[in-house]
Protein backbone atom coordinates (compact mmCIF):
# COMPACT_ATOMS: atom_id res chain seq x y z
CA UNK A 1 57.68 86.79 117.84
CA UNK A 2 59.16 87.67 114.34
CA UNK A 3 56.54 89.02 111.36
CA UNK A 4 56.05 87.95 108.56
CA UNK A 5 58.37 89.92 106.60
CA UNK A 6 61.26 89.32 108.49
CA UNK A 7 61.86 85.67 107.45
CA UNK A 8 60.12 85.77 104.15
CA UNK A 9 62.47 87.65 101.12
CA UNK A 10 61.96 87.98 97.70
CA UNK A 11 63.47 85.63 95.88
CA UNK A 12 64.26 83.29 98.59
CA UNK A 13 64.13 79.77 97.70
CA UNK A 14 61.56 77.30 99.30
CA UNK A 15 64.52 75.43 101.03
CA UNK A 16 65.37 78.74 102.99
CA UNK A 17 61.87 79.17 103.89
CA UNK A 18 61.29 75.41 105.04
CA UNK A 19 64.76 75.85 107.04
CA UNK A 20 63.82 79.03 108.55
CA UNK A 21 60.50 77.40 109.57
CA UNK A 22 62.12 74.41 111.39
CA UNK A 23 64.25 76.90 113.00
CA UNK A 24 61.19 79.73 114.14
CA UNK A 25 59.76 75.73 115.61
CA UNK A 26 62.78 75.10 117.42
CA UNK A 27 63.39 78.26 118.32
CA UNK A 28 59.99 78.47 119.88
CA UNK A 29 59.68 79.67 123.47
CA UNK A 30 56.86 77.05 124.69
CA UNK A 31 58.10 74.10 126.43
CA UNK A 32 57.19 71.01 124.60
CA UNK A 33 54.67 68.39 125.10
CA UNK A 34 55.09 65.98 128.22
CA UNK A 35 54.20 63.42 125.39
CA UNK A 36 56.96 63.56 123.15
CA UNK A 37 54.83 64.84 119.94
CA UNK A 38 56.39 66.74 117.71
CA UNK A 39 54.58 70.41 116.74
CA UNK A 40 52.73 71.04 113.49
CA UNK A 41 55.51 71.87 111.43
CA UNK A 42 57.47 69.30 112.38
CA UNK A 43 54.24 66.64 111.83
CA UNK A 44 53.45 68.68 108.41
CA UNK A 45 57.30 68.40 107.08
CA UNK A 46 57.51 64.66 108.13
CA UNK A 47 54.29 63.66 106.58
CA UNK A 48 55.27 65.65 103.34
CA UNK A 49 58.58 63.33 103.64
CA UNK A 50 56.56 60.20 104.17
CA UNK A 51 54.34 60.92 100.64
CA UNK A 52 57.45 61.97 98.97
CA UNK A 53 59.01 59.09 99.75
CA UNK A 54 56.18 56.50 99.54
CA UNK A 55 55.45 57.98 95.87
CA UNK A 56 59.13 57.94 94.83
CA UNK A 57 59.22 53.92 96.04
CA UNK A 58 56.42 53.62 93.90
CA UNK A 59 57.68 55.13 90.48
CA UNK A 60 61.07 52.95 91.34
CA UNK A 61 58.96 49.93 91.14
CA UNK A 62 57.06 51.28 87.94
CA UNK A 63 60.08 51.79 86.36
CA UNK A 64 61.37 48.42 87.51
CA UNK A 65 58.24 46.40 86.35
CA UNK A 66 58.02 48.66 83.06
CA UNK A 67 61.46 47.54 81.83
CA UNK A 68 60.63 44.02 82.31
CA UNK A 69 57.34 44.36 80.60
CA UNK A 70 58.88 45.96 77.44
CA UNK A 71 61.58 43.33 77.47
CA UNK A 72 58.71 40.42 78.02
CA UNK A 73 56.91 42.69 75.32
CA UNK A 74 59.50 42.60 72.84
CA UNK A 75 60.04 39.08 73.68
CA UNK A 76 56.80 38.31 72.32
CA UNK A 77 56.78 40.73 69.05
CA UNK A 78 59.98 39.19 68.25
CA UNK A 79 58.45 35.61 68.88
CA UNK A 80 55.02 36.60 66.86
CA UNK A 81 57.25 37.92 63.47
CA UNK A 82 59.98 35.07 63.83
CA UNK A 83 56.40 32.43 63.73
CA UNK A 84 54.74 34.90 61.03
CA UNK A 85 58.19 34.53 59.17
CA UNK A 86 57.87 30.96 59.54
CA UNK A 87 54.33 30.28 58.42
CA UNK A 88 55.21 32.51 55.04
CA UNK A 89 57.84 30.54 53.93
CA UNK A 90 56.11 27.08 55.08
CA UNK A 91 53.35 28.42 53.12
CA UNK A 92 55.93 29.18 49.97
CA UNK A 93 57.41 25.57 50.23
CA UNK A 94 54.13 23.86 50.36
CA UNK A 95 53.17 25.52 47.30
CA UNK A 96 56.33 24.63 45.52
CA UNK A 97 55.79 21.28 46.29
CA UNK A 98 52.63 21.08 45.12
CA UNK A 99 53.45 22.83 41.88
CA UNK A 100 56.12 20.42 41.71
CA UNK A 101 54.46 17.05 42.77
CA UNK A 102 51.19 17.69 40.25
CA UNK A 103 53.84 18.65 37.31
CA UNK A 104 55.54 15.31 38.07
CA UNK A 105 51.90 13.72 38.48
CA UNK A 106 50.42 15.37 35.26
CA UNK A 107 53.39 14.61 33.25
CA UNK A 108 53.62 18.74 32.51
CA UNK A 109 56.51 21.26 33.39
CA UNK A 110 56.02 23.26 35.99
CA UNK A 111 55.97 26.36 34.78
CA UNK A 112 52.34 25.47 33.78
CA UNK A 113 51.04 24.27 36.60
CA UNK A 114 53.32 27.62 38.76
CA UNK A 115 50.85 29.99 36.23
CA UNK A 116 47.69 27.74 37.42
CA UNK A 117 48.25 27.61 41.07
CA UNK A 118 49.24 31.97 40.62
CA UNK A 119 45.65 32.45 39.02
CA UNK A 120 43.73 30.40 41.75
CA UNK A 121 45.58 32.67 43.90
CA UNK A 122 44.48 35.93 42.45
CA UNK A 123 41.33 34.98 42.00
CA UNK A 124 40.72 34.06 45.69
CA UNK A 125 42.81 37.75 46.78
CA UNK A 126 40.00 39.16 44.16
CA UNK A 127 37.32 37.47 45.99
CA UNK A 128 38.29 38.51 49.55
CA UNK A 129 38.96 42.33 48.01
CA UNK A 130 35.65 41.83 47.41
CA UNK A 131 33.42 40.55 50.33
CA UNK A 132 36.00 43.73 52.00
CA UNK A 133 34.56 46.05 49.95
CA UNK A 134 30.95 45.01 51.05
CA UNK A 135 31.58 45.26 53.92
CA UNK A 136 33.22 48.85 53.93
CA UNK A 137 30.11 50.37 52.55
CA UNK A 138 27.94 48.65 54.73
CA UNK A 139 28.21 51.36 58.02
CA UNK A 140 28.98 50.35 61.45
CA UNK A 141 27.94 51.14 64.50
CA UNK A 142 24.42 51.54 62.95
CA UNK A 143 22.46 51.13 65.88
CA UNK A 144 24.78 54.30 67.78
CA UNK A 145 24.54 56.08 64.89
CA UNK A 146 20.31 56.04 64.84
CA UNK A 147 20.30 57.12 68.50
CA UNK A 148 22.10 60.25 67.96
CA UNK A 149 19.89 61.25 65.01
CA UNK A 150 17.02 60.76 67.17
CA UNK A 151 18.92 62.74 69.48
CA UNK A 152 20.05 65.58 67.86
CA UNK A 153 16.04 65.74 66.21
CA UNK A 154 15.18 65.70 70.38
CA UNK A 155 17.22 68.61 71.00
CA UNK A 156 16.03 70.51 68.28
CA UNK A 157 12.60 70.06 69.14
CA UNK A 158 13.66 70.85 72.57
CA UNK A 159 14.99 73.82 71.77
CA UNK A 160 11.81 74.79 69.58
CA UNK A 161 9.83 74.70 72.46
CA UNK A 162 11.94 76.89 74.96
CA UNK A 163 12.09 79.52 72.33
């Protein structure tokens, strides 16, 4: 029977030691089962194999099915700013052809009616700055924020009375 500090070294590797292991197992002087079954080393190493390998399948096929979500991902971002793109300049057209259909309408150049239709559009950007701004100061999470005062004024109390 070898000791302990004949097959362990400082500074040997935990290859050497598995390897020396497998060979103290097969090396071992009782005869084994009638059964077939394999000794604890030999059940310990394979099942350490088995979760290797079962986790290593599994970060292959999350590696896999990341790549094709990014690329379905990017498919989409791409498709979302190409429609955004889109919508902009649809939006830019329809205004020029306003501008230009009421100057032919009115009778006016366009230039005029380009400085009206600008104006309506500040004033409406003013108007949403605005209702933003309310609602900024108005705080969220009100409701969250009341329950931890009453809390915090629990604890203290709490801690008033255990002093």
């Amino acid at each position: 029977m070898h000791g302990a500090r004949n097959w362990v070294r400082p500074g040997s590797g935990l290859p050497a030691l598995v390897q020396k292991l497998s060979e103290m197992s097969s090396e071992s002087p009782r005869p084994r089962n009638p059964a077939g079954h394999s000794g604890l080393l030999d059940n310990a190493l394979g099942l350490i194999s088995a979760v290797v390998e079962f986790f290593e399948s599994r970060f292959v096929l999350l590696a896999q099915e990341s790549k094709s979500a990014a690329v379905q991902l990017l498919i989409l971002v791409g498709c979302v700013i190409v429609a955004l793109a889109l919508c902009v300049m649809g939006y830019v057209f329809l205004i020029v052809s306003a501008v230009a259909g009421l100057a032919h309408l009115l009778g006016t150049s366009w230039p005029v009616i380009a400085l009206v239709v600008a104006l309506v559009h500040f004033i409406i950007a003013g108007l949403l700055l605005l209702v933003a701004r309310s609602r900024i100061t108005k705080p969220m999470f009100r409701d969250s924020i009341d329950e931890l005062k009453k809390d915090r004024e629990w604890l203290k109390t709490l801690n008033q009375s255990t002093n």
